[in-house]
Protein backbone atom coordinates (compact mmCIF):
# COMPACT_ATOMS: atom_id res chain seq x y z
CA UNK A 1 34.85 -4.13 -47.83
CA UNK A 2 34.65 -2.17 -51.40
CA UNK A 3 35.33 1.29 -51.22
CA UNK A 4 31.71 2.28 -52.14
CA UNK A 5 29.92 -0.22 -49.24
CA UNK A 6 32.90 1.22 -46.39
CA UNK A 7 31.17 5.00 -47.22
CA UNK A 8 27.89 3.41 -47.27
CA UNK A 9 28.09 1.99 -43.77
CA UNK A 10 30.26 5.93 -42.75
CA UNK A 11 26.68 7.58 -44.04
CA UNK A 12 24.66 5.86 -41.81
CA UNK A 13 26.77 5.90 -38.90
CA UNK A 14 27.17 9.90 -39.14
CA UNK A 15 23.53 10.21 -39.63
CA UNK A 16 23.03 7.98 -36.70
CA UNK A 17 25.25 10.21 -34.57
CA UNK A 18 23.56 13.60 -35.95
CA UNK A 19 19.80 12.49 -34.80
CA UNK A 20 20.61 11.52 -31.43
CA UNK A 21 22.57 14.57 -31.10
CA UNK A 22 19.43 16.24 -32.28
CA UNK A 23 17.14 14.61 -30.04
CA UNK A 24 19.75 15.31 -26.58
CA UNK A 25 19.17 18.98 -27.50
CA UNK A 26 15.87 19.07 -27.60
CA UNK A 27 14.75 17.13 -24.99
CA UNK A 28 14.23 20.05 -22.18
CA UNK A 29 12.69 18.56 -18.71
CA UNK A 30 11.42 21.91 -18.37
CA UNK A 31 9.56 22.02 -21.12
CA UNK A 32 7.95 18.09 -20.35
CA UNK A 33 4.72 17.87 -18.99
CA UNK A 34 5.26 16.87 -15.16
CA UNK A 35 3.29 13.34 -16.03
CA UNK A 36 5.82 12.38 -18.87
CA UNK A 37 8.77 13.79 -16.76
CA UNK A 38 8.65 11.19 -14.56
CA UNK A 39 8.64 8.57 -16.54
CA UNK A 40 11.63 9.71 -18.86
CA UNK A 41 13.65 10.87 -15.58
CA UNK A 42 16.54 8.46 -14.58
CA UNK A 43 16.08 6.17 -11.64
CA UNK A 44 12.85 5.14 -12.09
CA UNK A 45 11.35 9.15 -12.71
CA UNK A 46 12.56 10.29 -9.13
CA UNK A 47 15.76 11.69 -9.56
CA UNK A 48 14.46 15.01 -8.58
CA UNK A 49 13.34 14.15 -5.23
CA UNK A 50 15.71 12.18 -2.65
CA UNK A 51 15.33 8.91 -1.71
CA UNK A 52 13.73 9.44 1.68
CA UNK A 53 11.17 11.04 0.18
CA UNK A 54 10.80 8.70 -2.74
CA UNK A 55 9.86 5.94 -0.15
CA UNK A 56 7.17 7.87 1.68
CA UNK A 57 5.49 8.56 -2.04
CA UNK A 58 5.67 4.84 -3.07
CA UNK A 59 4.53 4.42 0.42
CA UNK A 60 1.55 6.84 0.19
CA UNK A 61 0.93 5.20 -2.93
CA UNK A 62 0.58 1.50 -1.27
CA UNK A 63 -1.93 2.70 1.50
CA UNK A 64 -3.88 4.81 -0.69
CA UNK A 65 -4.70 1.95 -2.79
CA UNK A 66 -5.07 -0.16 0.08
CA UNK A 67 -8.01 2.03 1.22
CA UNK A 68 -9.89 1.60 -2.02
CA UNK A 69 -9.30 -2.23 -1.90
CA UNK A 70 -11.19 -2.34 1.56
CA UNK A 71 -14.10 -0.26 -0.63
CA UNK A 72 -13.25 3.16 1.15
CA UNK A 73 -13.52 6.50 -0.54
CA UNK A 74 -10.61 9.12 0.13
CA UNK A 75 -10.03 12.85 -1.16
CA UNK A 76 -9.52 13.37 -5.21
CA UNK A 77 -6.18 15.46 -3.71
CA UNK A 78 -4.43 12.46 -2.63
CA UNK A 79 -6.65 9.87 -5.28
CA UNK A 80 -4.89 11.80 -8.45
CA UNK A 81 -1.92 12.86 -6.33
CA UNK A 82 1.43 12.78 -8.45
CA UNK A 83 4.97 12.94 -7.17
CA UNK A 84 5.54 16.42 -7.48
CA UNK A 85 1.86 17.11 -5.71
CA UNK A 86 2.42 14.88 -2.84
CA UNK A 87 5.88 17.03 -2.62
CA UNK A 88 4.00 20.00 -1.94
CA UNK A 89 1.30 18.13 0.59
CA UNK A 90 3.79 17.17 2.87
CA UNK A 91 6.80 20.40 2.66
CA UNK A 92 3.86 22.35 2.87
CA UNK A 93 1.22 21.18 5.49
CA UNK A 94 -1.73 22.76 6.70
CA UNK A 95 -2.83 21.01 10.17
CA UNK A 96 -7.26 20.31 10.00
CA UNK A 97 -7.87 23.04 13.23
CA UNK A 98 -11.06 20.59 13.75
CA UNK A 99 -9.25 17.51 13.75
CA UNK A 100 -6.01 17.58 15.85
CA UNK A 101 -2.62 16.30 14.09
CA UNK A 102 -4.63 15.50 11.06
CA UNK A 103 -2.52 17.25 7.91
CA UNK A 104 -3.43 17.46 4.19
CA UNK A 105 -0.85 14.71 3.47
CA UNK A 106 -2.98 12.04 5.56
CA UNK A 107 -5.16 9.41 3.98
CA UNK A 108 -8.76 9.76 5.69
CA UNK A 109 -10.82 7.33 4.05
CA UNK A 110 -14.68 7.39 4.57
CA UNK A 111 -17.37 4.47 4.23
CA UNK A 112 -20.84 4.09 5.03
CA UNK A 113 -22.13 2.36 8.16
CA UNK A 114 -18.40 2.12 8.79
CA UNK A 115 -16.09 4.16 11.32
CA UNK A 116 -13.38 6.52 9.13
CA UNK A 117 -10.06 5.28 8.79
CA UNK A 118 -7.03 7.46 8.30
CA UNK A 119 -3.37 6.63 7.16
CA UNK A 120 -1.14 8.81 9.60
CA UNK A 121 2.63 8.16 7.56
CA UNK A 122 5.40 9.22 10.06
CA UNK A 123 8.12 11.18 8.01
CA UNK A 124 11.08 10.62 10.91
CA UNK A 125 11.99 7.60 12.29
CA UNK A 126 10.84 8.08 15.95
CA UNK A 127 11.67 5.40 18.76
CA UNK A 128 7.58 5.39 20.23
CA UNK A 129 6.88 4.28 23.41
CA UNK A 130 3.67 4.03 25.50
CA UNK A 131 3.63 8.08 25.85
CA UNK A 132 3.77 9.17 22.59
CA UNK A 133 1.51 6.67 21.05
CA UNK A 134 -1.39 7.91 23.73
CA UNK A 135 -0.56 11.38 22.45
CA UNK A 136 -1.19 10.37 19.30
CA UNK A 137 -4.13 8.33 19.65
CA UNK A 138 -5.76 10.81 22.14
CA UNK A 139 -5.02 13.69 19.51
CA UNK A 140 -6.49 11.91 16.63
CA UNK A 141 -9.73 11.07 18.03
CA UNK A 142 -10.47 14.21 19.72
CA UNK A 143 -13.30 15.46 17.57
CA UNK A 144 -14.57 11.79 15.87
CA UNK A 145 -14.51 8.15 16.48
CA UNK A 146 -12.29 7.21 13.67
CA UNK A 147 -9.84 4.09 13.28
CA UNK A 148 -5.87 4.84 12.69
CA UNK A 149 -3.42 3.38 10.37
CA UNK A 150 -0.10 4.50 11.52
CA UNK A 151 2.91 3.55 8.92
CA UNK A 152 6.29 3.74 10.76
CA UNK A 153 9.82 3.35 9.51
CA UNK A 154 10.62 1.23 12.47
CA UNK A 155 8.89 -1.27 14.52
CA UNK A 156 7.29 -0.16 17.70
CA UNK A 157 8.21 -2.09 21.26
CA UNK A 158 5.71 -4.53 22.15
CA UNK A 159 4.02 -2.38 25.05
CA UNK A 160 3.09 -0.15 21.42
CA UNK A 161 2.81 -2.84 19.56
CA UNK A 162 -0.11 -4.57 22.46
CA UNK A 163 -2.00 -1.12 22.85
CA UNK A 164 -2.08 -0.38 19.58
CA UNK A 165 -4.20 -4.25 18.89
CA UNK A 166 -6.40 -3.45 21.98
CA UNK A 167 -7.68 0.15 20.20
CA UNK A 168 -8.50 -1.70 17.32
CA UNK A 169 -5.79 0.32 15.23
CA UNK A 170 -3.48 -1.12 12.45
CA UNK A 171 -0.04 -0.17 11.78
CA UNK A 172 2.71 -0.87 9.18
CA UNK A 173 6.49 -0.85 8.16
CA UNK A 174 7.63 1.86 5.70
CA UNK A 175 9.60 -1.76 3.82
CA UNK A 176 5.79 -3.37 4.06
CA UNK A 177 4.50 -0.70 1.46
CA UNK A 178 7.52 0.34 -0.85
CA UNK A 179 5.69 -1.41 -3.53
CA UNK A 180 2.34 -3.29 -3.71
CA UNK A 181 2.44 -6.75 -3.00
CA UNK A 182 -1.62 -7.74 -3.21
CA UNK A 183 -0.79 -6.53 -6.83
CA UNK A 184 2.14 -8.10 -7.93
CA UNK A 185 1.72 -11.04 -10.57
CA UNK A 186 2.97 -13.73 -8.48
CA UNK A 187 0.44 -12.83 -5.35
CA UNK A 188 -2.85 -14.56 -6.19
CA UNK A 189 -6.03 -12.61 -5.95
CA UNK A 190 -8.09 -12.13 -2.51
CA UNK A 191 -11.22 -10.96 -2.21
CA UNK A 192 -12.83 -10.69 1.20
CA UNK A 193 -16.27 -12.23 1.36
CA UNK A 194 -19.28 -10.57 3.06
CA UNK A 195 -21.37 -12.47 5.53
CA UNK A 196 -23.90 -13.51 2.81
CA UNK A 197 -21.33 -14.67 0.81
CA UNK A 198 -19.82 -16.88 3.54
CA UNK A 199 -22.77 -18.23 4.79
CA UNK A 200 -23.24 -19.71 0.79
CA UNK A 201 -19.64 -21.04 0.67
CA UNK A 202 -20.10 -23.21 4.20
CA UNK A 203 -23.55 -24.27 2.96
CA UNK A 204 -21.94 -25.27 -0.56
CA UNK A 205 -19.19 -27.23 1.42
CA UNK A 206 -21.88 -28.47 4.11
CA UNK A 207 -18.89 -27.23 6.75
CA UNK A 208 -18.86 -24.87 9.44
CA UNK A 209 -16.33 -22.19 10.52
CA UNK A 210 -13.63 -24.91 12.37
CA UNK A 211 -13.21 -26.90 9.50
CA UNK A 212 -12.25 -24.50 6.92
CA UNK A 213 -8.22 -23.45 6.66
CA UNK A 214 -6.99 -20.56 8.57
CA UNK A 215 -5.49 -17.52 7.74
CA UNK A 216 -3.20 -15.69 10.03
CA UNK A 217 -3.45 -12.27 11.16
CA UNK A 218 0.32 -11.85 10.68
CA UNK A 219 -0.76 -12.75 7.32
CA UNK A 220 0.05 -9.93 4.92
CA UNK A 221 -2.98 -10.23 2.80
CA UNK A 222 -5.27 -10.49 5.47
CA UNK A 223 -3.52 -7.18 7.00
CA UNK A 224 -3.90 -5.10 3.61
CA UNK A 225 -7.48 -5.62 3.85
CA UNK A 226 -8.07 -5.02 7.40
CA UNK A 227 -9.86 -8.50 8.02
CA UNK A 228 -12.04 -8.85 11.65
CA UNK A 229 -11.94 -12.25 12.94
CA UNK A 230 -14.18 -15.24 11.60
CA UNK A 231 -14.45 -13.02 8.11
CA UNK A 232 -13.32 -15.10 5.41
CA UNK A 233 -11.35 -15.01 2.16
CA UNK A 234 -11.66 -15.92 -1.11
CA UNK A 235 -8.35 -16.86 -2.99
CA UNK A 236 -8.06 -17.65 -6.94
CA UNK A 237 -4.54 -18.83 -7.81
CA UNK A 238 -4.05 -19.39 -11.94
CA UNK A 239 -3.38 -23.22 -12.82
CA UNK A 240 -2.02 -24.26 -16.46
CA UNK A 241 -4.91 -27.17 -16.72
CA UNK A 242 -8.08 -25.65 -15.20
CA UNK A 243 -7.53 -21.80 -15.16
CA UNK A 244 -8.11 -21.12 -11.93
CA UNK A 245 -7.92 -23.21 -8.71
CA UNK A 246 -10.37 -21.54 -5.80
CA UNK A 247 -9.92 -21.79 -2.06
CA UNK A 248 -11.40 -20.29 0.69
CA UNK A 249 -9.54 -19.38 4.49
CA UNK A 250 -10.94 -18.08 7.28
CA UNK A 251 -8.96 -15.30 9.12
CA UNK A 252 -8.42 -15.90 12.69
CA UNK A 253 -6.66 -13.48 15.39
CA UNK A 254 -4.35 -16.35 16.73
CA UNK A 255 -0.70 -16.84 16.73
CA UNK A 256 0.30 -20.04 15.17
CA UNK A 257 1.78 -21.98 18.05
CA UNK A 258 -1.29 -21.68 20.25
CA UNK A 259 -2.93 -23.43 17.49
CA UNK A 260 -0.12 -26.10 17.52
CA UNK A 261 -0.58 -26.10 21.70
CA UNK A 262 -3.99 -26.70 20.55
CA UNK A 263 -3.80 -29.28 18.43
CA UNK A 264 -1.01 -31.41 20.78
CA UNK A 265 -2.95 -31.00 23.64
């Protein structure tokens, strides 16, 4: 390398080092808007924060959204709620005095003609039985008839896991909701269909009910959106030759080897 090319190529590289030397110094976190923070942080903008509490926001996150998808409206606290906002919710809580256990860190999602449904997210990873969840349940619906999402970091036993079907509640895994999975690219899109819409779709097909596929109710998909039996959904998967290919299940509340009793029988 000549002489005159080797101080070239020393030029740049000093210059190189100066800037980014520059730029270290004056990036300040404290002096970044708490939106851009986040994103520039390490670790995915939650360094700040530990990672218990990390979950329970990406968790929040997941059932927040999940109550829009179903078409219910919830607070503009928790709608626009960042990290650092959802920090203060929940180290800071102020229990409703009208509505027992109910804190400002719940989801309570409203719709019309429709009972309210609220998100109660457990921060501790309690063992329920029987006894607690009747506390619970009991507490909740003291002052209204509402529905209850509970979101638990372990599974309940089954005695739970049975009265908790019977009330017509719902409840989910912390791991279930980390991230999004009715939004992820590889999920295809589900829409639930209204009764109108359903009624077209077996008329188009000249079928009824029995003959259309089945969708589980330990189904994922068909959890996230809180489907009642006989409702049905449909399902748009992206193809390379048409676009789109279209199908439509019907959600049942049956475990799959009853329906393979039923069909050996």
């Amino acid at each position: 390398m000549s002489r005159a090319r080797k101080a070239k190529v020393q030029k740049s590289i000093a210059s190189t080092s100066d800037a980014s030397s520059v730029s270290t110094e004056a990036t300040d976190l404290s002096e970044t808007p708490s939106s851009v923070r986040y994103i520039i942080s390490p670790e995915d903008g939650f360094s700040h924060y530990n990672a218990e509490f990390v979950d329970m926001y990406r968790v929040m996150t997941t059932c927040r959204e999940m109550l829009l998808d179903r078409g219910y409206t919830i607070s503009a606290q928790l709608a626009n709620a960042s990290i650092h906002d959802y920090y203060l919710l929940v180290h800071n809580p102020r229990v409703n005095t009208t509505d027992n256990d109910i804190t400002d860190y719940d989801i309570l999602g409203t719709k019309q003609s429709e009972k309210d449904l609220i998100v109660k997210i457990f921060r501790e990873d309690e063992s329920w039985k029987v006894k607690e969840y009747e506390r619970y349940h009991k507490a909740l619906n003291t002052n209204r008839d509402i529905r209850i999402i509970y979101v638990m970091r372990s599974r309940p036993i089954n005695q739970v896991h049975e009265r908790v079907t019977r009330d017509g509640d719902e409840y989910f895994l912390f791991e279930e909701l980390i991230i999004n999975r009715s939004h992820h690219r590889l999920v295809p899109k589900h829409t639930l269909l209204s009764d109108e819409e359903k009624n077209q779709v077996l008329k188009m097909y000249n079928a009824s009910v029995a003959h259309m596929p089945r969708i589980m109710n330990t189904d994922f998909m068909a959890r996230y959106f809180g489907a009642q039996k006989g409702q049905m959904f449909r399902i748009e998967r992206p193809t390379p030759t048409s676009g789109f290919h279209t199908c439509y299940l019907v959600f049942i509340k049956q475990h799959i080897k009853d329906i393979l009793i039923q069909v050996l029988e």
